[in-house]
Structures are given as structure tokens and as C-alpha cells.
N, C-alpha and C. Protein backbone atom coordinates (compact mmCIF):
# COMPACT_ATOMS: atom_id res chain seq x y z
N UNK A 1 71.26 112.89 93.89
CA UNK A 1 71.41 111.59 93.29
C UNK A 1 72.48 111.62 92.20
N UNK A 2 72.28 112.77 91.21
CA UNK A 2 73.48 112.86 90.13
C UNK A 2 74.87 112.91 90.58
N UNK A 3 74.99 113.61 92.00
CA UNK A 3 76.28 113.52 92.61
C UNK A 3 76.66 112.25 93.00
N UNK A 4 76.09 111.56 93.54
CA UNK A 4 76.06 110.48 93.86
C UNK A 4 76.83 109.37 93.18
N UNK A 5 76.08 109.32 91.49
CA UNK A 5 76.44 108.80 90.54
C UNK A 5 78.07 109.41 90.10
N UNK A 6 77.73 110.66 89.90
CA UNK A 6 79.84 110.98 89.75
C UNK A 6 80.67 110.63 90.84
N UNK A 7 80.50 110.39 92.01
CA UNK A 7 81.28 110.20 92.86
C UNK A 7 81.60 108.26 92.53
N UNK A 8 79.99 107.98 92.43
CA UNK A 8 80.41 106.30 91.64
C UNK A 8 81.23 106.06 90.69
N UNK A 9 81.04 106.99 89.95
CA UNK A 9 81.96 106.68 88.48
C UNK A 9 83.69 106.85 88.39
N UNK A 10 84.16 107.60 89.33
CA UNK A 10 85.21 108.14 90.01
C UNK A 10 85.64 107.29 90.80
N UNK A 11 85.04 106.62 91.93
CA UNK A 11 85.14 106.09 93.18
C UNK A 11 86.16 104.56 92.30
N UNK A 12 87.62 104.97 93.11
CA UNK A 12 88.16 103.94 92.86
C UNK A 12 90.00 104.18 91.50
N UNK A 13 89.38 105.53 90.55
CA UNK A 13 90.09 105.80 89.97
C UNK A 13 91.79 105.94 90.55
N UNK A 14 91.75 106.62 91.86
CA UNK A 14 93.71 106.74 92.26
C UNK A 14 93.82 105.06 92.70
N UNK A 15 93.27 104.09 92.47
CA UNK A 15 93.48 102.66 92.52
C UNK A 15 94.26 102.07 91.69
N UNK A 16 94.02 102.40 90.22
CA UNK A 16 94.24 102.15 89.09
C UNK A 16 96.18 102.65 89.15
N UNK A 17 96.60 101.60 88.70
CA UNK A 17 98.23 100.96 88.99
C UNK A 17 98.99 102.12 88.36
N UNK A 18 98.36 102.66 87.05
CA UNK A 18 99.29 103.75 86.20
C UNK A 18 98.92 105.53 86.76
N UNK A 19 98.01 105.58 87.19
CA UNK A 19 97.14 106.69 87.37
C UNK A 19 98.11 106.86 89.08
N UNK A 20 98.14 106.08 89.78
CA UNK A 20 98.45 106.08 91.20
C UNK A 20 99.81 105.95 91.16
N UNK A 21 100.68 105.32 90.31
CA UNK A 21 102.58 105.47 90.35
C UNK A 21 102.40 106.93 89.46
N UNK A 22 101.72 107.61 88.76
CA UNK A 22 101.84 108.95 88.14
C UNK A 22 101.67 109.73 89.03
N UNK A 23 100.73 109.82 89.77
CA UNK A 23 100.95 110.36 91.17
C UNK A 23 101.65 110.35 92.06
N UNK A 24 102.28 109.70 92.47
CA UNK A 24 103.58 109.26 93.18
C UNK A 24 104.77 110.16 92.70
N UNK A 25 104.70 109.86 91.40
CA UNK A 25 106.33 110.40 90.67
C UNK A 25 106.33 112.40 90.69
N UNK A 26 104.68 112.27 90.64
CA UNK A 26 104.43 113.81 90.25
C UNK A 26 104.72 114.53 92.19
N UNK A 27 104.43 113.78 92.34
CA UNK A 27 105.01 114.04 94.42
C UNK A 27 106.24 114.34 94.76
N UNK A 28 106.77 112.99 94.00
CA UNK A 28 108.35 112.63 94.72
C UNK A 28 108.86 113.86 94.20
N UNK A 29 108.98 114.21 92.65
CA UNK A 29 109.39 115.12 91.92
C UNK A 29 108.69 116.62 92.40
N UNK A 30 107.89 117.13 92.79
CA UNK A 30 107.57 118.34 93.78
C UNK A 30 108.19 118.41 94.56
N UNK A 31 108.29 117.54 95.38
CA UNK A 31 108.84 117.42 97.27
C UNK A 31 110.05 117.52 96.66
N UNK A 32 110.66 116.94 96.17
CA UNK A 32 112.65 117.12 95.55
C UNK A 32 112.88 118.51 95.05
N UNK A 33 112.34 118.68 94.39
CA UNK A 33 112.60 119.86 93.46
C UNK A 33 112.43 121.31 94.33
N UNK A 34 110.95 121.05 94.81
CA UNK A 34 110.62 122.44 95.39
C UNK A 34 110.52 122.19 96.68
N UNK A 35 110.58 121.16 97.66
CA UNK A 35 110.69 121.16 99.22
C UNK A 35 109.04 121.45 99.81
N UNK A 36 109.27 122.25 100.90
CA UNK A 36 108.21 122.90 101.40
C UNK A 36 107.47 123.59 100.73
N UNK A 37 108.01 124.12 99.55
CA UNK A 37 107.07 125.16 98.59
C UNK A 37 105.90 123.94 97.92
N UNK A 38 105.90 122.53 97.79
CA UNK A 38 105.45 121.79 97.25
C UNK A 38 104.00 121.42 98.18
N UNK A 39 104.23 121.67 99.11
CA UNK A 39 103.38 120.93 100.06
C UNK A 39 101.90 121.39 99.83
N UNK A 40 101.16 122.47 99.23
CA UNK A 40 99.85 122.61 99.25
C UNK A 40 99.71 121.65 97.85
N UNK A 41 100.54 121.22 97.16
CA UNK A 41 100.35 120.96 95.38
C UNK A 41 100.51 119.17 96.44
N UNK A 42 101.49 118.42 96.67
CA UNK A 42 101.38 117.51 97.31
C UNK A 42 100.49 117.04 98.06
N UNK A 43 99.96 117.64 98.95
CA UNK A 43 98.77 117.40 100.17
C UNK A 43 97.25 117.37 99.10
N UNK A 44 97.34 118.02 97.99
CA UNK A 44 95.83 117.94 97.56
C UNK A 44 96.10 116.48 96.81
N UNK A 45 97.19 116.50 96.01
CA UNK A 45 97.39 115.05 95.30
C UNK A 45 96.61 113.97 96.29
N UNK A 46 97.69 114.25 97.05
CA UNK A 46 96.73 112.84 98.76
C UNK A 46 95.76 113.35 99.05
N UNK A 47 94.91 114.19 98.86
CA UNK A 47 93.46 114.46 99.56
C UNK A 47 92.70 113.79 98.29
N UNK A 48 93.00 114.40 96.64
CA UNK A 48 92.01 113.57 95.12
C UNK A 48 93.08 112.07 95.66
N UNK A 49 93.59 111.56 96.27
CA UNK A 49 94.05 110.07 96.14
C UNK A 49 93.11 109.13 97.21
N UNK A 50 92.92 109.99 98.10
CA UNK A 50 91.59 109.55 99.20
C UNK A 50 90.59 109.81 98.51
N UNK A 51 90.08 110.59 98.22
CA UNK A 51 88.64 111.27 97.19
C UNK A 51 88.05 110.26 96.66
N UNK A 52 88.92 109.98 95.59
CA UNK A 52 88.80 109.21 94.68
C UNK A 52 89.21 107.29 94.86
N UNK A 53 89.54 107.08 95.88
CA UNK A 53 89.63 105.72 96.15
C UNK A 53 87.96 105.21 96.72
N UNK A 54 88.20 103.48 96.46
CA UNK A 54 87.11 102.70 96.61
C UNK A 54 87.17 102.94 98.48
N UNK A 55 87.72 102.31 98.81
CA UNK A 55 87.78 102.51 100.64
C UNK A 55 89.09 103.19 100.93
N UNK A 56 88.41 104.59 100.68
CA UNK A 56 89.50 106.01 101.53
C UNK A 56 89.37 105.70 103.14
N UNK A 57 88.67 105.05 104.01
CA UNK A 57 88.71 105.07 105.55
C UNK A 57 90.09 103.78 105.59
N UNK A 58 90.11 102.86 104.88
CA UNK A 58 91.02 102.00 105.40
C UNK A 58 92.00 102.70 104.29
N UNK A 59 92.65 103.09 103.47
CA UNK A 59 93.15 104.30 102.47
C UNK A 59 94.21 104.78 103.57
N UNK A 60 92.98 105.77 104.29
CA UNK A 60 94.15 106.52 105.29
C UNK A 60 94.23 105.75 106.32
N UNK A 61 94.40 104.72 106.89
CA UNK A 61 94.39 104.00 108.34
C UNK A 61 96.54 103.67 107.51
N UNK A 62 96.01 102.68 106.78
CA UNK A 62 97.19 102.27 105.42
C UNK A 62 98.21 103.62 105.67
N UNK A 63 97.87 104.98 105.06
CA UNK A 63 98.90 106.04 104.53
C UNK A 63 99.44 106.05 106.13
N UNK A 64 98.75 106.74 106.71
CA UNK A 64 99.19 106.66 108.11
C UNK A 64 100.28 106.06 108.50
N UNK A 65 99.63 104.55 108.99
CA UNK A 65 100.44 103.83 109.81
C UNK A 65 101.85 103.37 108.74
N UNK A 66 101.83 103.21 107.10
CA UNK A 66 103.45 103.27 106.70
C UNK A 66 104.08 104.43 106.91
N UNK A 67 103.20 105.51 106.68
CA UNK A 67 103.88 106.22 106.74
C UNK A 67 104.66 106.91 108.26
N UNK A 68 103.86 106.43 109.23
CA UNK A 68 104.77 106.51 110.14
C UNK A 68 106.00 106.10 110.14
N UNK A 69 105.95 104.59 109.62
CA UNK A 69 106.99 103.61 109.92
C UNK A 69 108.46 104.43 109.17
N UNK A 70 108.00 104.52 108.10
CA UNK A 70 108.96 105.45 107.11
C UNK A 70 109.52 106.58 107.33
N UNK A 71 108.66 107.68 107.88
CA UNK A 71 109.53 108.45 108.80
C UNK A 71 110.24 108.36 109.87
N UNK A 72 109.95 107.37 111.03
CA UNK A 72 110.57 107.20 112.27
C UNK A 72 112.06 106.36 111.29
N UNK A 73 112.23 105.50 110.63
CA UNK A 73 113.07 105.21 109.67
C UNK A 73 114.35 106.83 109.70
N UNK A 74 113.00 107.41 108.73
CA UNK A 74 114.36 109.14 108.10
C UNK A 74 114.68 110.17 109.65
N UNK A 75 113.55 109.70 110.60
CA UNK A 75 114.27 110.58 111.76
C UNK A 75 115.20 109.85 112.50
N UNK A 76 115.64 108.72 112.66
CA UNK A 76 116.11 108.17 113.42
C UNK A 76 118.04 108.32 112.20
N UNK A 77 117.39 108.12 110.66
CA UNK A 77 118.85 108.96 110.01
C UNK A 77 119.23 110.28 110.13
N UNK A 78 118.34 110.81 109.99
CA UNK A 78 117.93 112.33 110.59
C UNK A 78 119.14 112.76 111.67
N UNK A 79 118.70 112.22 112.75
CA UNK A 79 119.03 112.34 114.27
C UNK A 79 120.24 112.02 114.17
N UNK A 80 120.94 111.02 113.63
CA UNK A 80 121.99 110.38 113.41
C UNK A 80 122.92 111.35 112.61
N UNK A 81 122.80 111.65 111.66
CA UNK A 81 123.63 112.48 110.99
C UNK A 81 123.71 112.06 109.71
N UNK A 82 123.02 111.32 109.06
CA UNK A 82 123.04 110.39 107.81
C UNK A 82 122.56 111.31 106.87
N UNK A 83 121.51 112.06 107.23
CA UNK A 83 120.73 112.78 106.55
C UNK A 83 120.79 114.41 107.33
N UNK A 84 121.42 115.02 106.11
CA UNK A 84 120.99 116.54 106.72
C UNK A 84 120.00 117.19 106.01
N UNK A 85 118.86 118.23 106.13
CA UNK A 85 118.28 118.87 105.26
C UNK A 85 118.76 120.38 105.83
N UNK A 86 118.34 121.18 104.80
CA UNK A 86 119.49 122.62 105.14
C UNK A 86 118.63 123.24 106.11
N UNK A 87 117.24 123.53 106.49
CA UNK A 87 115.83 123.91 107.62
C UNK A 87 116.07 123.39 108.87
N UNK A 88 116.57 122.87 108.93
CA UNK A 88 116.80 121.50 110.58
C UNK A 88 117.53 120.27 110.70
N UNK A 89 118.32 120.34 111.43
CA UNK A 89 119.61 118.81 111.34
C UNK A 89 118.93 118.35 112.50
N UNK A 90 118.02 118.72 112.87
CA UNK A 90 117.43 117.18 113.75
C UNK A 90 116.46 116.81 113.44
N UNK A 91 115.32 117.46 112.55
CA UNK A 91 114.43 116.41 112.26
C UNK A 91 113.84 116.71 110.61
N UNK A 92 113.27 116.04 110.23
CA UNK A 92 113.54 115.68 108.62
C UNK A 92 112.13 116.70 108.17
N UNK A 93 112.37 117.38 106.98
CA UNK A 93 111.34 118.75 106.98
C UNK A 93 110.28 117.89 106.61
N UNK A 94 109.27 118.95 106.76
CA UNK A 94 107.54 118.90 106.27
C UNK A 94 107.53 118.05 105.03
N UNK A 95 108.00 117.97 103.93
CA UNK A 95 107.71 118.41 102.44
C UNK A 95 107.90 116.29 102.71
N UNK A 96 109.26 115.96 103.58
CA UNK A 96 109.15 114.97 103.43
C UNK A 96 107.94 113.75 104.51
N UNK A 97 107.49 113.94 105.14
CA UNK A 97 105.98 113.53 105.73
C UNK A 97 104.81 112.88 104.44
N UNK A 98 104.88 114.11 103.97
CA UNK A 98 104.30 114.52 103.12
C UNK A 98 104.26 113.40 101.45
N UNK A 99 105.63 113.22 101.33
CA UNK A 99 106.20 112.04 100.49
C UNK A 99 105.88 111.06 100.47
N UNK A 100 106.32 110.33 102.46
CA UNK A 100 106.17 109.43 103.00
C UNK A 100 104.41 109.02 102.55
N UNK A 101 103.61 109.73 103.05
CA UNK A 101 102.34 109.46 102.69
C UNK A 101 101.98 109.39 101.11
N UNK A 102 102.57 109.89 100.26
CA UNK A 102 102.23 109.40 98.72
C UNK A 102 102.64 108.23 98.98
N UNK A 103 104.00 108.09 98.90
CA UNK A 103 104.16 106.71 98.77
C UNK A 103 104.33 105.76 99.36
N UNK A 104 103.38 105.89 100.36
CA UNK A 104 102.35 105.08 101.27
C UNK A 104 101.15 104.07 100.30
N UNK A 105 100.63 105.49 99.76
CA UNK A 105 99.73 105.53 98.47
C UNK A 105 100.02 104.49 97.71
N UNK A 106 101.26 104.06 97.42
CA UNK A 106 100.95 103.35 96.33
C UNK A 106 101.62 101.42 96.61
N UNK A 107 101.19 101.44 97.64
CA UNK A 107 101.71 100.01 98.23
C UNK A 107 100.58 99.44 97.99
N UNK A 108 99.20 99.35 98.21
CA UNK A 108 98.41 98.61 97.58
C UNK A 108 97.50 98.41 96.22
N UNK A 109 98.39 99.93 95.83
CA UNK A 109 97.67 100.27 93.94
C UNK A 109 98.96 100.03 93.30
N UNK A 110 99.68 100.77 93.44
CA UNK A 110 100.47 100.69 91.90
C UNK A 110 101.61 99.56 92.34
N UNK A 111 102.01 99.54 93.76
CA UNK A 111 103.22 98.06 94.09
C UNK A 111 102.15 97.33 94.49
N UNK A 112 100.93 97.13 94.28
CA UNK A 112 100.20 95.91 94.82
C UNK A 112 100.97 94.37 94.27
N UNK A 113 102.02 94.25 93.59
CA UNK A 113 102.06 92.99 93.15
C UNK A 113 103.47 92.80 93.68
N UNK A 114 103.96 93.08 94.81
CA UNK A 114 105.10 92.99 95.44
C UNK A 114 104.51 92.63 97.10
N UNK A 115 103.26 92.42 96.88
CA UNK A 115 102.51 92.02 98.30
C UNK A 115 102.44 90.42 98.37
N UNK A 116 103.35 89.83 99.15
CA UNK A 116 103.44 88.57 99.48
C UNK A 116 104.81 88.17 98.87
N UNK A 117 105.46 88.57 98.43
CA UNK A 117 106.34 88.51 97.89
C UNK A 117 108.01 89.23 98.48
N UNK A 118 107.71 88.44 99.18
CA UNK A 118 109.18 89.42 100.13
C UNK A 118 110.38 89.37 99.65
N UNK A 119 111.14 88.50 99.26
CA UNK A 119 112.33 88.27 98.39
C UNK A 119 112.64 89.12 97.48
N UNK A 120 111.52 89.27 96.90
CA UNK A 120 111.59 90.32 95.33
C UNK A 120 111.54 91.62 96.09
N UNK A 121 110.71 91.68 96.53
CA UNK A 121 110.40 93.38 97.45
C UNK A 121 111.27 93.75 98.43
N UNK A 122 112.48 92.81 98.95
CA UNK A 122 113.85 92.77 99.33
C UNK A 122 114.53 93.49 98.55
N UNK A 123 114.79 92.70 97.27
CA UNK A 123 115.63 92.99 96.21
C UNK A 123 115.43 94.43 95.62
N UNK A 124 114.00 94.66 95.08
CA UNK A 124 113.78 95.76 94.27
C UNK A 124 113.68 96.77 95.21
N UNK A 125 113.62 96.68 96.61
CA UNK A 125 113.77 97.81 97.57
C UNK A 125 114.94 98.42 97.85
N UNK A 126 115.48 97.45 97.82
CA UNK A 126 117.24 97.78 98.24
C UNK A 126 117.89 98.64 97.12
N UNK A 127 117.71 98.31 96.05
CA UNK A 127 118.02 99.35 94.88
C UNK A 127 117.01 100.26 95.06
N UNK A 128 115.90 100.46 94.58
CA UNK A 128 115.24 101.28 94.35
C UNK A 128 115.10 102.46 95.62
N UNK A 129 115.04 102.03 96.34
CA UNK A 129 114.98 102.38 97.82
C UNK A 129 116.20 103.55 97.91
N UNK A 130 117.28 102.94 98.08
CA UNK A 130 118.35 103.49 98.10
C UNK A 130 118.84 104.35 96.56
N UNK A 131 118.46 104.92 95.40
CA UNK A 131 118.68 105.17 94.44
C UNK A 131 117.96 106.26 94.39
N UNK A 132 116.69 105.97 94.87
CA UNK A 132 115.57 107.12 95.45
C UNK A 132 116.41 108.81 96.02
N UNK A 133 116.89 107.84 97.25
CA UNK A 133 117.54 108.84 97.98
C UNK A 133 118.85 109.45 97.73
N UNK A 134 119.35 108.62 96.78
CA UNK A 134 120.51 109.34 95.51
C UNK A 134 120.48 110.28 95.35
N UNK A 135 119.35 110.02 94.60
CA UNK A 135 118.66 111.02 93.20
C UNK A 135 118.39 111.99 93.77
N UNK A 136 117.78 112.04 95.02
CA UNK A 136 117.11 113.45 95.85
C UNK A 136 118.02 114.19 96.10
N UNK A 137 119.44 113.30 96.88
CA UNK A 137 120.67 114.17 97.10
C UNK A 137 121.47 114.59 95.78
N UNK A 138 121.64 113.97 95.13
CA UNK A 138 121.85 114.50 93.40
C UNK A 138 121.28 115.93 93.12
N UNK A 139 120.03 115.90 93.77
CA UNK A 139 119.00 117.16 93.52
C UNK A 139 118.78 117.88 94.32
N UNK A 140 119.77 117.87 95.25
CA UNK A 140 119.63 119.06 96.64
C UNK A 140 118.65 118.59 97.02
N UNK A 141 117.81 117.79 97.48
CA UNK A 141 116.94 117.92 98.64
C UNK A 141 117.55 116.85 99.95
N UNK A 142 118.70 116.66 100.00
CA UNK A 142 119.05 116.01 101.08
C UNK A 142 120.59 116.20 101.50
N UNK A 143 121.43 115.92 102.34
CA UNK A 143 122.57 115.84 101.89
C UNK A 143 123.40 114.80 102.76
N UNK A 144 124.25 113.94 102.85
CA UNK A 144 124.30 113.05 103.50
C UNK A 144 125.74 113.44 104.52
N UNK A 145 125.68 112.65 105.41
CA UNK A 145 126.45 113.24 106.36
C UNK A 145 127.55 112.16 106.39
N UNK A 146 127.86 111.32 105.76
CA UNK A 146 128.63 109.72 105.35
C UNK A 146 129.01 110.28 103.66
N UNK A 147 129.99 109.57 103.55
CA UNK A 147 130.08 109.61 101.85
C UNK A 147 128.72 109.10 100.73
N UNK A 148 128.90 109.21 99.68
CA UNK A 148 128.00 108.90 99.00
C UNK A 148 127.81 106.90 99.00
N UNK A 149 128.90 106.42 98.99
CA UNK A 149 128.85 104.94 98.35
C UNK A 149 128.04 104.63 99.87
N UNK A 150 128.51 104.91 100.91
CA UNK A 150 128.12 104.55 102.59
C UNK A 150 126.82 104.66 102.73
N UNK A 151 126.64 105.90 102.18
CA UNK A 151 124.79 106.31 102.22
C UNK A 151 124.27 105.33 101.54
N UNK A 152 124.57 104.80 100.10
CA UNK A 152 123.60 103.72 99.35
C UNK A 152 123.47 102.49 99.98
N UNK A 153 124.94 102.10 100.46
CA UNK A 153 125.17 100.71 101.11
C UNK A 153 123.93 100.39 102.77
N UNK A 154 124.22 101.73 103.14
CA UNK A 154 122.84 101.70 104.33
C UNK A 154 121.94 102.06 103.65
N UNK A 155 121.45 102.74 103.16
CA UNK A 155 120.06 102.57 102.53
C UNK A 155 119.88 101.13 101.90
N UNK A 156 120.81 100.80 101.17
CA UNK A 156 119.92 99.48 100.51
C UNK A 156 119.84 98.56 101.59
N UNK A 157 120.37 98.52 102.79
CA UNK A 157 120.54 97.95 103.50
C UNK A 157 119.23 97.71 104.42
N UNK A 158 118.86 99.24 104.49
CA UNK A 158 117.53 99.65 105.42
C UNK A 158 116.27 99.08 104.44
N UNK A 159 116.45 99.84 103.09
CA UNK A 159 115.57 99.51 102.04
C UNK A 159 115.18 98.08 102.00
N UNK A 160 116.05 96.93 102.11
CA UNK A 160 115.70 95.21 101.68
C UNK A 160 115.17 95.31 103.20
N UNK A 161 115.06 96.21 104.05
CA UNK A 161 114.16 95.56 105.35
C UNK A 161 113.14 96.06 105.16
N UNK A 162 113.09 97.46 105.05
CA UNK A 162 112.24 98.28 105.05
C UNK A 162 110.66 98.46 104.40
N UNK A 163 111.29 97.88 102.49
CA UNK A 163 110.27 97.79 101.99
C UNK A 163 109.18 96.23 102.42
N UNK A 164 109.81 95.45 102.34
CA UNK A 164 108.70 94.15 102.66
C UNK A 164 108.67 94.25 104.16
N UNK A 165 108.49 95.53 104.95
CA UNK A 165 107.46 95.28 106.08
C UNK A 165 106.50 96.40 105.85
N UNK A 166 107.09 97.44 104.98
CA UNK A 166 105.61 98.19 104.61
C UNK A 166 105.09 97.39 104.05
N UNK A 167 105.04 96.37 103.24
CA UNK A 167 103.88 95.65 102.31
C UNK A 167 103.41 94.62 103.40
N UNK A 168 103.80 94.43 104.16
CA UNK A 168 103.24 93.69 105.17
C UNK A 168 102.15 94.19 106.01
N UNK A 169 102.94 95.87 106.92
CA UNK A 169 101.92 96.57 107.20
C UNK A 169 100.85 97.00 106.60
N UNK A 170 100.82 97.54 105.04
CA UNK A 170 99.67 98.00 104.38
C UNK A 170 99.08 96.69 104.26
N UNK A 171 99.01 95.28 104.12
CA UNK A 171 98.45 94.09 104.22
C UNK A 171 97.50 93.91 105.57
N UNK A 172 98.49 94.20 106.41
CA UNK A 172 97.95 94.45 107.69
C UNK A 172 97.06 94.94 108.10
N UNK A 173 97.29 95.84 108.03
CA UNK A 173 96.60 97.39 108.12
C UNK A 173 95.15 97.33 107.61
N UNK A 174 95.30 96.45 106.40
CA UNK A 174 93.97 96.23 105.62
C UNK A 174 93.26 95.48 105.95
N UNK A 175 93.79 94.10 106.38
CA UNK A 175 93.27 93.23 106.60
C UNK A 175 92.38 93.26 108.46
N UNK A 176 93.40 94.13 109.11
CA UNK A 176 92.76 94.82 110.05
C UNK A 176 91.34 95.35 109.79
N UNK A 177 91.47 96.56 108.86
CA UNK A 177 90.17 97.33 108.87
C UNK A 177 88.88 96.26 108.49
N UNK A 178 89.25 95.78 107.35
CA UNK A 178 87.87 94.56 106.87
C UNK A 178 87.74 94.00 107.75
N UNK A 179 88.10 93.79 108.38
CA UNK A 179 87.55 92.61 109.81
C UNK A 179 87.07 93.55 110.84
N UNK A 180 87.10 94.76 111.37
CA UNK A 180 86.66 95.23 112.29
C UNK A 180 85.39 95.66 111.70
């Protein structure tokens, strides 16, 4: 029963908007920095981010299915030549999967207020989106196979599509599970 009660008191905490983008950043910044070496420190983050959520079954239905979307996205740059990583030029390493699913994570906690809102989540995707993947190549974890200005211009490009249909899908996705 006492377990019970801590798991209540907990249940819901990686929800919370500041707690769940701190997680995120503490990801993005592993996976960049250290790659594959990151991935047992990453994967538990997303296991206490399920743990600790109110509904971890629709949680991971959500991480999942964006995060598919988001990788078939980096393999299809991948494949292309847009994106090289130094492990494999055809398909995009572990460490980033792995990403994809944090920040999966935080489309209905910490960007929950970019849900319904496509215009803005256009806008702030396209920068952010693309600035993201700057910064990573800035930091050795990527390297682009186009010049630098070319890479941002398609990313922000991909990004103003990209992000307001993940917020659509994690909408989706959700609104799926409650109804079944």
C-alpha cells in the first residue's frame, strides 16, 4: 500500500513543463556531446519519463509513433547525403532514435502550448528546428553533406512542416488512446 502511495505522489511529475524541457536538454546535450556513449544515461531518462508520467501506456504509443515520424524524416536526409554521421552514411546512429524519443517526450508536457496552434509551431519550428541541427553540427555530432546556409534553409524548411504535424500526431495519438 505505501508503495502504492509513492508511486501516487510521483505519478505525473516528467509532466510538469520545466522538469520535462530539463530533461529534454539534459538528452539532447548527452546524445551531441557523447553519441552512442550516451545511450544507457538517455534511455533511463525515457524509462523515469514513462515511470513517472500520469498515462505512460498512451506516453509511449505518443513517443513511438513521433518518433518514428522524425526519424524516417533524418533517414530519408541520412540516405540522401544531407546528413553524414562518422559510424554509417546510410543510416542515422543509435544515440539519435534515442533523441527522437525524448523529444517526442516533450510535445505534450513541456510544448503542450503549441498544440492547436500551427502557425506559431510553423514559425518556432523552422528556427528552432533547424538551429537544433546547427548546433549539433557546430558540435560534431553531425556533418552536413550541402553547405551550412543550404542545410538551415532545408531544415527550416522541413522543420515549419515537420513540427505542427508532430503536434498533431501526439494530439492524435492521444486522442486515439482515450477513446479506445
Amino acid at each position: 500500500m505505501n508503495n502504492n502511495r509513492t508511486y501516487l505522489f510521483f505519478s505525473g511529475w516528467s509532466e510538469t513543463w520545466w522538469i520535462n524541457l530539463i530533461g529534454f536538454q539534459l538528452a539532447w546535450w548527452l546524445s551531441v556531446l557523447y553519441g552512442n556513449q550516451a545511450l544507457p544515461i538517455v534511455a533511463a531518462l525515457i524509462a523515469v519519463h514513462l515511470l513517472l508520467h500520469s498515462t505512460p501506456s498512451v506516453e509511449l504509443i505518443v513517443l513511438v509513433s513521433c518518433a518514428l515520424l522524425g526519424m524516417l524524416v533524418d533517414t530519408v536526409l541520412t540516405r540522401s547525403g544531407i546528413f553524414v554521421f562518422t559510424q554509417d552514411h546510410a543510416w542515422p546512429p543509435v544515440w539519435l532514435v534515442l533523441l527522437w524519443l525524448s523529444f517526442s517526450a516533450t510535445l505534450r508536457q513541456g510544448l503542450h502550448w503549441f498544440k492547436g496552434r500551427y502557425l506559431l509551431s510553423a514559425l518556432v519550428g523552422s528556427l528552432a528546428g533547424a538551429a537544433s541541427y546547427l548546433a549539433a553540427g557546430r558540435l560534431g555530432a553531425v556533418i552536413f553533406g550541402v553547405t551550412e546556409i543550404e542545410a538551415a534553409l532545408l531544415l527550416a524548411l522541413i522543420w515549419m512542416m515537420l513540427f505542427p504535424a508532430l503536434m498533431k500526431l501526439a494530439s492524435a495519438m492521444e486522442k486515439q488512446r482515450v477513446l479506445a
